[in-house]
PDB file of N, CA and C in Angstrom:
ATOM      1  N   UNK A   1     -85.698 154.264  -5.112  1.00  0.00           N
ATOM      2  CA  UNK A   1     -85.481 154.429  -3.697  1.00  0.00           C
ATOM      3  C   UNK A   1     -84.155 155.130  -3.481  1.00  0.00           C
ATOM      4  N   UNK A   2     -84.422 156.155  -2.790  1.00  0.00           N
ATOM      5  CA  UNK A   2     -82.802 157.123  -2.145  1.00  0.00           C
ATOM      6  C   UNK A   2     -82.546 156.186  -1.350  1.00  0.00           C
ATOM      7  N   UNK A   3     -81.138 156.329  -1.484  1.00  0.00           N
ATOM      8  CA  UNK A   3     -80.596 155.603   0.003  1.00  0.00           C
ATOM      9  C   UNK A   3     -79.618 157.214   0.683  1.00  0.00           C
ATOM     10  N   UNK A   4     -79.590 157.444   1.534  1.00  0.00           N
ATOM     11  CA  UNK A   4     -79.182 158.479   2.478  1.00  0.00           C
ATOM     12  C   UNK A   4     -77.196 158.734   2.388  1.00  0.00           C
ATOM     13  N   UNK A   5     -77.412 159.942   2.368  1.00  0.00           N
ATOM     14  CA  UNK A   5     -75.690 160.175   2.175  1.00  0.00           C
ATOM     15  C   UNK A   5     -74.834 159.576   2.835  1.00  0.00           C
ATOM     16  N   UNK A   6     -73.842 158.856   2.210  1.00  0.00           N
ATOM     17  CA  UNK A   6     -72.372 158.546   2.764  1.00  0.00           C
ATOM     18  C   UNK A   6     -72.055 159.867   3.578  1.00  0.00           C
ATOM     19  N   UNK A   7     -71.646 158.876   4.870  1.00  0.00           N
ATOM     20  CA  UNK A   7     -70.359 159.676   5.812  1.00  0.00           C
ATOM     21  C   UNK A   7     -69.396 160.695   4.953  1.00  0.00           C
ATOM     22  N   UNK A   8     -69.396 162.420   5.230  1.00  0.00           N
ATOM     23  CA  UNK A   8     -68.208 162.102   4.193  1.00  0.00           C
ATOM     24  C   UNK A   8     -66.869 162.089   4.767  1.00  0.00           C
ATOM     25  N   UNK A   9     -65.754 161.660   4.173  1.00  0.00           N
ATOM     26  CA  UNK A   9     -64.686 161.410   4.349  1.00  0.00           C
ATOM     27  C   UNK A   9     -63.837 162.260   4.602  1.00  0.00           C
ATOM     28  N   UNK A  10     -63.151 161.980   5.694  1.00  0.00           N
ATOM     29  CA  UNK A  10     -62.353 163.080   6.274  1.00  0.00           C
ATOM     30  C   UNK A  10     -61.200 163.362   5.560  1.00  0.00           C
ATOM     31  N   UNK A  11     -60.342 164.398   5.800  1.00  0.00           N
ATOM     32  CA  UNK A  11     -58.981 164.972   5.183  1.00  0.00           C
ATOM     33  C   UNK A  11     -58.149 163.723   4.709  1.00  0.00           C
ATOM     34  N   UNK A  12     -57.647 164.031   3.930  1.00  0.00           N
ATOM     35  CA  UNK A  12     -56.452 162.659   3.265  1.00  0.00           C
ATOM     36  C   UNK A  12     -55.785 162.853   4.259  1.00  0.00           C
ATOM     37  N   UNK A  13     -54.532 161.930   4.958  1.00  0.00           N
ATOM     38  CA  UNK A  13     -53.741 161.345   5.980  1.00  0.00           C
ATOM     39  C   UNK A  13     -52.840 162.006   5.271  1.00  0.00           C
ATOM     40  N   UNK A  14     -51.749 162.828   5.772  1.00  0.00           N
ATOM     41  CA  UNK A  14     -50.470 163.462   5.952  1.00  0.00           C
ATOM     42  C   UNK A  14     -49.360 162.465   5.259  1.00  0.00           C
ATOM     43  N   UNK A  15     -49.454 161.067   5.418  1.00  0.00           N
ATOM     44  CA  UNK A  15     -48.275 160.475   5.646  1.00  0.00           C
ATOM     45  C   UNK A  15     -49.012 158.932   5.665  1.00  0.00           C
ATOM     46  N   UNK A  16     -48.466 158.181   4.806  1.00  0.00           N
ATOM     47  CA  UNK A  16     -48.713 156.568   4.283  1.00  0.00           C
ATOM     48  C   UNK A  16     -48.021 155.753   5.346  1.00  0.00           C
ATOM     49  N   UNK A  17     -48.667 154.768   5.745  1.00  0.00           N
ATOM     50  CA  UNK A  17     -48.520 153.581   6.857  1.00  0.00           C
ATOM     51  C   UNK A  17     -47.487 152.789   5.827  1.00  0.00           C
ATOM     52  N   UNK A  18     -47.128 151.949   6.409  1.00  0.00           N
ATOM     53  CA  UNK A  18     -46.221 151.288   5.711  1.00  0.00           C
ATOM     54  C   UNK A  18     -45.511 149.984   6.628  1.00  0.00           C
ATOM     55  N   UNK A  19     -45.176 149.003   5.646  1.00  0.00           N
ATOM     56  CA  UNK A  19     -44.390 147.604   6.171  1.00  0.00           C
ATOM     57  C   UNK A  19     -43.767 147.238   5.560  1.00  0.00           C
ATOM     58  N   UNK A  20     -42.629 145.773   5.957  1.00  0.00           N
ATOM     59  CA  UNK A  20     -42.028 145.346   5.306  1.00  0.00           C
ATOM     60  C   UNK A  20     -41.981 143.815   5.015  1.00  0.00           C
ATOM     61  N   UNK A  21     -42.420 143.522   3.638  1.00  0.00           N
ATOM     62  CA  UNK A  21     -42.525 141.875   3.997  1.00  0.00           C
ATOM     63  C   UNK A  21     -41.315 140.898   3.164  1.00  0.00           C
ATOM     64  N   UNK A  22     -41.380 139.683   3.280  1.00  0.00           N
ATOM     65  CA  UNK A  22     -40.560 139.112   2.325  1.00  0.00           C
ATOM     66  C   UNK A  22     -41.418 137.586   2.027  1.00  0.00           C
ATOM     67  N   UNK A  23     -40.666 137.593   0.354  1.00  0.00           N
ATOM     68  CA  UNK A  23     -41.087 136.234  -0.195  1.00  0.00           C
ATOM     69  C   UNK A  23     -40.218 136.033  -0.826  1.00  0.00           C
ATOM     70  N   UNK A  24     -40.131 134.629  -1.732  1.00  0.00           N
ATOM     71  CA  UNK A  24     -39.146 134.302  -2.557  1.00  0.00           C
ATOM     72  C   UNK A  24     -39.371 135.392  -3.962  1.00  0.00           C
ATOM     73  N   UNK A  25     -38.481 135.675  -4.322  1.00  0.00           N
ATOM     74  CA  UNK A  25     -38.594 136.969  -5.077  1.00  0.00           C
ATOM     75  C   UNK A  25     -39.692 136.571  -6.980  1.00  0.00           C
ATOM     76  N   UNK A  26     -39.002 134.803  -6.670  1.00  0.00           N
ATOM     77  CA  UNK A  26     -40.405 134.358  -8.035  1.00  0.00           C
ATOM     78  C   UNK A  26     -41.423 134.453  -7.704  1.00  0.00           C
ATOM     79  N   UNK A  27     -41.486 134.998  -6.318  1.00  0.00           N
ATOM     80  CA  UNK A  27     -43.323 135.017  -6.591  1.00  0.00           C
ATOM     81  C   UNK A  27     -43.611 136.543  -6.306  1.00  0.00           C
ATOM     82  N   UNK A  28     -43.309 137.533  -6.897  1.00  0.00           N
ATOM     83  CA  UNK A  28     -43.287 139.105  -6.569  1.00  0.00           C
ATOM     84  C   UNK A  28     -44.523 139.285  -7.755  1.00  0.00           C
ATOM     85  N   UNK A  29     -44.072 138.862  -8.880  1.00  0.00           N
ATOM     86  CA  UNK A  29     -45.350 139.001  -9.774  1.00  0.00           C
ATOM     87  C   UNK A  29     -46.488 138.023  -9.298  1.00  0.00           C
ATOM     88  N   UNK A  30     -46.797 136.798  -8.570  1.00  0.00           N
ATOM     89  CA  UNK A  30     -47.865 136.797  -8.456  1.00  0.00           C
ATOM     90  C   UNK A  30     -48.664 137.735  -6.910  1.00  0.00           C
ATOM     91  N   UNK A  31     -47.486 138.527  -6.445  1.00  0.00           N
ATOM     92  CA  UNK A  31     -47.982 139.079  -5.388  1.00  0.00           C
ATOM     93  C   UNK A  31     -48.294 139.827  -5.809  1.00  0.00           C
ATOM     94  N   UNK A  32     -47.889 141.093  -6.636  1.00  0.00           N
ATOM     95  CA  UNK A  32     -48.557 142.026  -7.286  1.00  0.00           C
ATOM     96  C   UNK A  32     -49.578 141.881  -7.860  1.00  0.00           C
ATOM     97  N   UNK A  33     -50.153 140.787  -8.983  1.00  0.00           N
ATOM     98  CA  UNK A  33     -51.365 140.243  -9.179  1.00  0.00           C
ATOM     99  C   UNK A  33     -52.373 140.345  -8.415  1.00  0.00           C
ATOM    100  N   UNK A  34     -52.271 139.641  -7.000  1.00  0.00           N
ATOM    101  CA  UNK A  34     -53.054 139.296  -6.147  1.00  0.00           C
ATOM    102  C   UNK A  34     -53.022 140.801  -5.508  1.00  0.00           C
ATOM    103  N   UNK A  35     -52.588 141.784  -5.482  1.00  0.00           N
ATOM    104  CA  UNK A  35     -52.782 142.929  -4.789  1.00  0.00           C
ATOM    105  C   UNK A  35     -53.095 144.110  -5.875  1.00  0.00           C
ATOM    106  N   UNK A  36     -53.247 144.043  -6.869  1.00  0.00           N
ATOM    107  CA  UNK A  36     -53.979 144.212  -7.910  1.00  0.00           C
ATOM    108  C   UNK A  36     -55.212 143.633  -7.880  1.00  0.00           C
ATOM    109  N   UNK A  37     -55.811 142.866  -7.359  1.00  0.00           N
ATOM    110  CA  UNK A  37     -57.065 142.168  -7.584  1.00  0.00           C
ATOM    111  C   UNK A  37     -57.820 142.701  -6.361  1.00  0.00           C
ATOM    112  N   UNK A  38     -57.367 143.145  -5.910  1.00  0.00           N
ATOM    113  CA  UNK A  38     -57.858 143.710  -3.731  1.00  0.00           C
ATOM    114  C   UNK A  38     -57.977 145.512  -4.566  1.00  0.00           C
ATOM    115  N   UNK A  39     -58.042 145.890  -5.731  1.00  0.00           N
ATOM    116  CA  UNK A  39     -58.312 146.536  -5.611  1.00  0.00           C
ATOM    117  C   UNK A  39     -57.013 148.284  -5.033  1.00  0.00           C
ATOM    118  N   UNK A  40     -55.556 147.573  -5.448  1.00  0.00           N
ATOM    119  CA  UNK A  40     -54.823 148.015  -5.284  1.00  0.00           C
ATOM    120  C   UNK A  40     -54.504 148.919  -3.813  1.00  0.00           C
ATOM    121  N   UNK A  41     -55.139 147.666  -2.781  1.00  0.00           N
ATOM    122  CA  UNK A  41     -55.034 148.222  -1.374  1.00  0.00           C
ATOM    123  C   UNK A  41     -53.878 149.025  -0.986  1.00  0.00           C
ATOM    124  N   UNK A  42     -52.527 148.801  -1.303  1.00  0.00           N
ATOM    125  CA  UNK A  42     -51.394 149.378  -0.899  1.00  0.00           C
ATOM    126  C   UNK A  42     -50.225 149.267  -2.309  1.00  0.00           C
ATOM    127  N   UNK A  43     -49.495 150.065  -2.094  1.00  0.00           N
ATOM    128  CA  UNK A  43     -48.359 150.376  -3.210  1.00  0.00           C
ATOM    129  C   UNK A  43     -47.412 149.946  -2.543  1.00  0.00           C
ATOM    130  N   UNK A  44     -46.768 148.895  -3.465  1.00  0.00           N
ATOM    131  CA  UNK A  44     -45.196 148.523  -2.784  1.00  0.00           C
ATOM    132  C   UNK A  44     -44.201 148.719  -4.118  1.00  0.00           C
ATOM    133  N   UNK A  45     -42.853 148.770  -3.416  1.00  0.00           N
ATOM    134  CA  UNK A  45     -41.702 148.727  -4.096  1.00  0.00           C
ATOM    135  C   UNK A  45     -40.750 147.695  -3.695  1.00  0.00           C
ATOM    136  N   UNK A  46     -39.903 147.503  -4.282  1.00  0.00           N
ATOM    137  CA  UNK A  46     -39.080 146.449  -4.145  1.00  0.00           C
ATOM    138  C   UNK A  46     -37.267 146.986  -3.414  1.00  0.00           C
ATOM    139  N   UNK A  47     -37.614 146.588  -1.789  1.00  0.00           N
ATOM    140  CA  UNK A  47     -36.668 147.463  -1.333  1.00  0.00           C
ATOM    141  C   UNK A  47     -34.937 146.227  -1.580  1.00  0.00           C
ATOM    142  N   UNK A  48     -35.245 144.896  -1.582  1.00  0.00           N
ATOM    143  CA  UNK A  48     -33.971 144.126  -2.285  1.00  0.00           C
ATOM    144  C   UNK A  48     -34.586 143.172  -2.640  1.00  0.00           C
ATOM    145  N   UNK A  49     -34.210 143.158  -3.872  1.00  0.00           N
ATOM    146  CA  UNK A  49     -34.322 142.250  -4.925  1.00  0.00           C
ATOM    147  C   UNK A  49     -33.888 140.728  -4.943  1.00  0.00           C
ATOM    148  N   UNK A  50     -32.911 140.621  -3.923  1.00  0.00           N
ATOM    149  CA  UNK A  50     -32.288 139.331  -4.177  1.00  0.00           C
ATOM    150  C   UNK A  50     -33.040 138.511  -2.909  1.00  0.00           C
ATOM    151  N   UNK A  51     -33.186 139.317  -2.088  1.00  0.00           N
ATOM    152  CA  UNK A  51     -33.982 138.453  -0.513  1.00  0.00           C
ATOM    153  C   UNK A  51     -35.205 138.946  -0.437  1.00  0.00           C
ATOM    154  N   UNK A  52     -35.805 139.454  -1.326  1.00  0.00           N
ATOM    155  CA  UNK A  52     -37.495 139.713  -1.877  1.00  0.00           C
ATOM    156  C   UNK A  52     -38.257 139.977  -0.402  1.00  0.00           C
ATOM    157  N   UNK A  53     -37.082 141.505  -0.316  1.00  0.00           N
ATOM    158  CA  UNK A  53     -38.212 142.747   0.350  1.00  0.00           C
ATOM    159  C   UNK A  53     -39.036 143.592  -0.306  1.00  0.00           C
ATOM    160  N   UNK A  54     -40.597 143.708   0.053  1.00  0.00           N
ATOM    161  CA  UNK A  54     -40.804 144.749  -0.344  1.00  0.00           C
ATOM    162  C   UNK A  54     -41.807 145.476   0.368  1.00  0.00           C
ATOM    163  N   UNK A  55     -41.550 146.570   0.740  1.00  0.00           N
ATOM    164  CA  UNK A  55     -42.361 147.634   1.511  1.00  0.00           C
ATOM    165  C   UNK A  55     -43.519 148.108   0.809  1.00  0.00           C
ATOM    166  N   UNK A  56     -44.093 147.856   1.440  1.00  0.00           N
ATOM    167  CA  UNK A  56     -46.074 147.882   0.899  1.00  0.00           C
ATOM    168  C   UNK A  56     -45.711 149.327   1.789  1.00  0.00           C
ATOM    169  N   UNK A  57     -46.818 150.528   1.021  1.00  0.00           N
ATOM    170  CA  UNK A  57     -47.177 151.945   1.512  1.00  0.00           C
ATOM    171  C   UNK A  57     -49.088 152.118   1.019  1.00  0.00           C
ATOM    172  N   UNK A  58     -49.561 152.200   2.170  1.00  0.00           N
ATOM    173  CA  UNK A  58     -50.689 152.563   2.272  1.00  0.00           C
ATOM    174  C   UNK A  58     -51.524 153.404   3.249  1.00  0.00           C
ATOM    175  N   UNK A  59     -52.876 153.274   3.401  1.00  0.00           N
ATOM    176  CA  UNK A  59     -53.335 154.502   3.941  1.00  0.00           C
ATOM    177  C   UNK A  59     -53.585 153.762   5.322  1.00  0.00           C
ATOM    178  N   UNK A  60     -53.532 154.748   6.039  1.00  0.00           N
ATOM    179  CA  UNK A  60     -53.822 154.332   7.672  1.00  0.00           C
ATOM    180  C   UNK A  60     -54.269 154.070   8.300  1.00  0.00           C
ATOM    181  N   UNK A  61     -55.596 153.903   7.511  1.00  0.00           N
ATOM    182  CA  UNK A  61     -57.193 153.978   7.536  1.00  0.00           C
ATOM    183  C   UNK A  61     -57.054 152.201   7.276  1.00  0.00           C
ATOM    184  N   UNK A  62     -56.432 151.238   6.528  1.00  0.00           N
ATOM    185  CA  UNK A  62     -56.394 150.503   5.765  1.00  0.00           C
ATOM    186  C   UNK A  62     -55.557 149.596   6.383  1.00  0.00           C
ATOM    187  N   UNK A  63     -55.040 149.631   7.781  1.00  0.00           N
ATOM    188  CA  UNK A  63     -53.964 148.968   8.043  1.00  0.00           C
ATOM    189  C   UNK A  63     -54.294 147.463   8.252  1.00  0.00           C
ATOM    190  N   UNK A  64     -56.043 147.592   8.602  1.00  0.00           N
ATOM    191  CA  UNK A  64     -56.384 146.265   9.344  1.00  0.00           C
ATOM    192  C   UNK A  64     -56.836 145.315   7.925  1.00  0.00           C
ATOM    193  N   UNK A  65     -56.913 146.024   7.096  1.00  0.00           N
ATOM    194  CA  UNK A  65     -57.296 145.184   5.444  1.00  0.00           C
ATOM    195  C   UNK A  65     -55.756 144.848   5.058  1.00  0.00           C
ATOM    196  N   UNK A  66     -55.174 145.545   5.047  1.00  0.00           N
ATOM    197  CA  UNK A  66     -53.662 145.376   4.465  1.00  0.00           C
ATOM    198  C   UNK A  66     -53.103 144.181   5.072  1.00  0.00           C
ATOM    199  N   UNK A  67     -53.591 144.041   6.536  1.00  0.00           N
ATOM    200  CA  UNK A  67     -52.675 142.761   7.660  1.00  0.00           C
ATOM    201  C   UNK A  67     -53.393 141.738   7.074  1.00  0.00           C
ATOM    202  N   UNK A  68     -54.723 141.713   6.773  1.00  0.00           N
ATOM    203  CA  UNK A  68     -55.654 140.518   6.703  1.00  0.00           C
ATOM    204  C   UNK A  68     -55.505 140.389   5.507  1.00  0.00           C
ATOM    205  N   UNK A  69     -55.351 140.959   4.115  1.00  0.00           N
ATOM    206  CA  UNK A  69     -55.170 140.300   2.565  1.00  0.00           C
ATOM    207  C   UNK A  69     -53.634 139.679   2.986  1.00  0.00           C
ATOM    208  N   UNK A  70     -52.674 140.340   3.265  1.00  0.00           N
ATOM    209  CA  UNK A  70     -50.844 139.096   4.103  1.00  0.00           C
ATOM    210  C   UNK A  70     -51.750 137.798   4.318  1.00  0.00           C
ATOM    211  N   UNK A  71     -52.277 137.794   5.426  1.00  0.00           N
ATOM    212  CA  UNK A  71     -52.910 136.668   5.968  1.00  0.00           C
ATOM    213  C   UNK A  71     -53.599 135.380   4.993  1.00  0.00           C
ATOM    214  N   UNK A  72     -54.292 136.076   3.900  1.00  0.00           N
ATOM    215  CA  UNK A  72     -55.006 135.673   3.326  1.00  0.00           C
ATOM    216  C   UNK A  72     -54.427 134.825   1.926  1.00  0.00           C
ATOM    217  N   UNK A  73     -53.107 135.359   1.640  1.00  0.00           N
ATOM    218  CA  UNK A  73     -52.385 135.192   0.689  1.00  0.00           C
ATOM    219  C   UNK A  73     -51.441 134.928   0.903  1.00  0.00           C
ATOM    220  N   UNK A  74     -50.562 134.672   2.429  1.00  0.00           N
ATOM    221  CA  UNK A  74     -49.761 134.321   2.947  1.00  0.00           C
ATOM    222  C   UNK A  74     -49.734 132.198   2.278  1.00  0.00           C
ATOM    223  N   UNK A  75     -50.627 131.127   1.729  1.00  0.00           N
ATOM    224  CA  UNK A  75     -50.404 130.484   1.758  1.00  0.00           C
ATOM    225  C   UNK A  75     -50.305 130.231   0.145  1.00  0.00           C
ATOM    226  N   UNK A  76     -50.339 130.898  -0.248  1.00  0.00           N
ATOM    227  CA  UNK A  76     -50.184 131.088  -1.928  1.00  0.00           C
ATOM    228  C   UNK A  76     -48.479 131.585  -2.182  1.00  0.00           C
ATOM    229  N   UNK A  77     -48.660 132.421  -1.353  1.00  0.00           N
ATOM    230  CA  UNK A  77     -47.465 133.493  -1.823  1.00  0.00           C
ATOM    231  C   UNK A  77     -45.768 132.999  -0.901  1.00  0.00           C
ATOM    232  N   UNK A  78     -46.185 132.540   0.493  1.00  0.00           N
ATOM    233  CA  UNK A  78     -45.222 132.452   1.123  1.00  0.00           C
ATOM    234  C   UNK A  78     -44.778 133.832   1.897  1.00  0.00           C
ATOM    235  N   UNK A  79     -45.819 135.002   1.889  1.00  0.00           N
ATOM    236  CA  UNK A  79     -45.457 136.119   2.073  1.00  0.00           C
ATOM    237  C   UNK A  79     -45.713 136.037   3.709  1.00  0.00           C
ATOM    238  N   UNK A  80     -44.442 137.027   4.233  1.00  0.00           N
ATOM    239  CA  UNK A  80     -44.323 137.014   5.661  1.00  0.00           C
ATOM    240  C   UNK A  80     -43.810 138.769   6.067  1.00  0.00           C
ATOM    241  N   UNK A  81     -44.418 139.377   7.103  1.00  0.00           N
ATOM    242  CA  UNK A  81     -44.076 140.693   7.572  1.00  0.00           C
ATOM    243  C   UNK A  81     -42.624 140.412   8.103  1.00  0.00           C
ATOM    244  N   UNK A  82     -41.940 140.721   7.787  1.00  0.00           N
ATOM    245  CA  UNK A  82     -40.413 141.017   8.150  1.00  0.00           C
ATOM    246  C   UNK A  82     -40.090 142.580   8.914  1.00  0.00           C
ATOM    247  N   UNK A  83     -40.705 143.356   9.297  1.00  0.00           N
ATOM    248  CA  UNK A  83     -41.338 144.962   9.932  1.00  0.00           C
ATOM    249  C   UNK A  83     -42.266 145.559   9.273  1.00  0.00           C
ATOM    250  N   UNK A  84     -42.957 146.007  11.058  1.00  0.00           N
ATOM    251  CA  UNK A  84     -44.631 146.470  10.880  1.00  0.00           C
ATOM    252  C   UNK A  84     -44.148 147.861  11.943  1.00  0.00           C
ATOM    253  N   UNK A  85     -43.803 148.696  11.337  1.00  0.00           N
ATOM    254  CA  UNK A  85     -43.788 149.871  12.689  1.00  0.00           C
ATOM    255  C   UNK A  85     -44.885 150.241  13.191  1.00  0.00           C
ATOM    256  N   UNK A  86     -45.728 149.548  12.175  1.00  0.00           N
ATOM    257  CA  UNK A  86     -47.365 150.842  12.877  1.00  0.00           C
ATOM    258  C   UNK A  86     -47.974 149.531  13.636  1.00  0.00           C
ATOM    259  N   UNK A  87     -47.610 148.299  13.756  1.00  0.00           N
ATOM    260  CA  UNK A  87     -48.300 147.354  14.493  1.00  0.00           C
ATOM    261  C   UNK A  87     -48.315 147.964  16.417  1.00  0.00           C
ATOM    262  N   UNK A  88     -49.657 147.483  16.868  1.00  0.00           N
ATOM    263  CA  UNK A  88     -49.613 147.389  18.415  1.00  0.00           C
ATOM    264  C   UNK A  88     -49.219 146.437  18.988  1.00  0.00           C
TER     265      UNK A  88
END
């Protein structure tokens, strides 16, 4: 059985959405884990190390998956948005 063509996908986005969250910095490896397991929804870096910021960069398309895996892992992780510029 065919199943009928995917939508196709429009132009890649110019420019990555992005936030800023914080946790206690021992749990950065199990946050990466757990965002590794989603399928590597967003790329973060570690903007300070000692008060465990780190700015997640992803696609724009993705913002409402990105808020809801926080949410989802927020009681594991302790993880909290500390700035969301692209929030409404």
């Amino acid at each position: 059985m065919r199943h009928g063509r995917r939508k196709p996908a429009g132009p890649p986005p110019r420019w990555s959405s992005r936030l800023y969250v914080r946790l206690e910095p021992r749990r950065i490896a199990l946050f990466r884990f757990l965002l590794e397991a989603h399928d590597n929804l967003a790329l973060f870096s570690v903007a300070d190390r000692r008060q465990g910021i780190l700015q997640l960069n992803f696609s724009p398309d993705q913002g409402g998956e990105v808020r809801a895996f926080l949410a989802r892992v927020r009681a594991e992780t302790g993880v909290e948005t500390v700035l969301d510029p692209g929030k409404d």
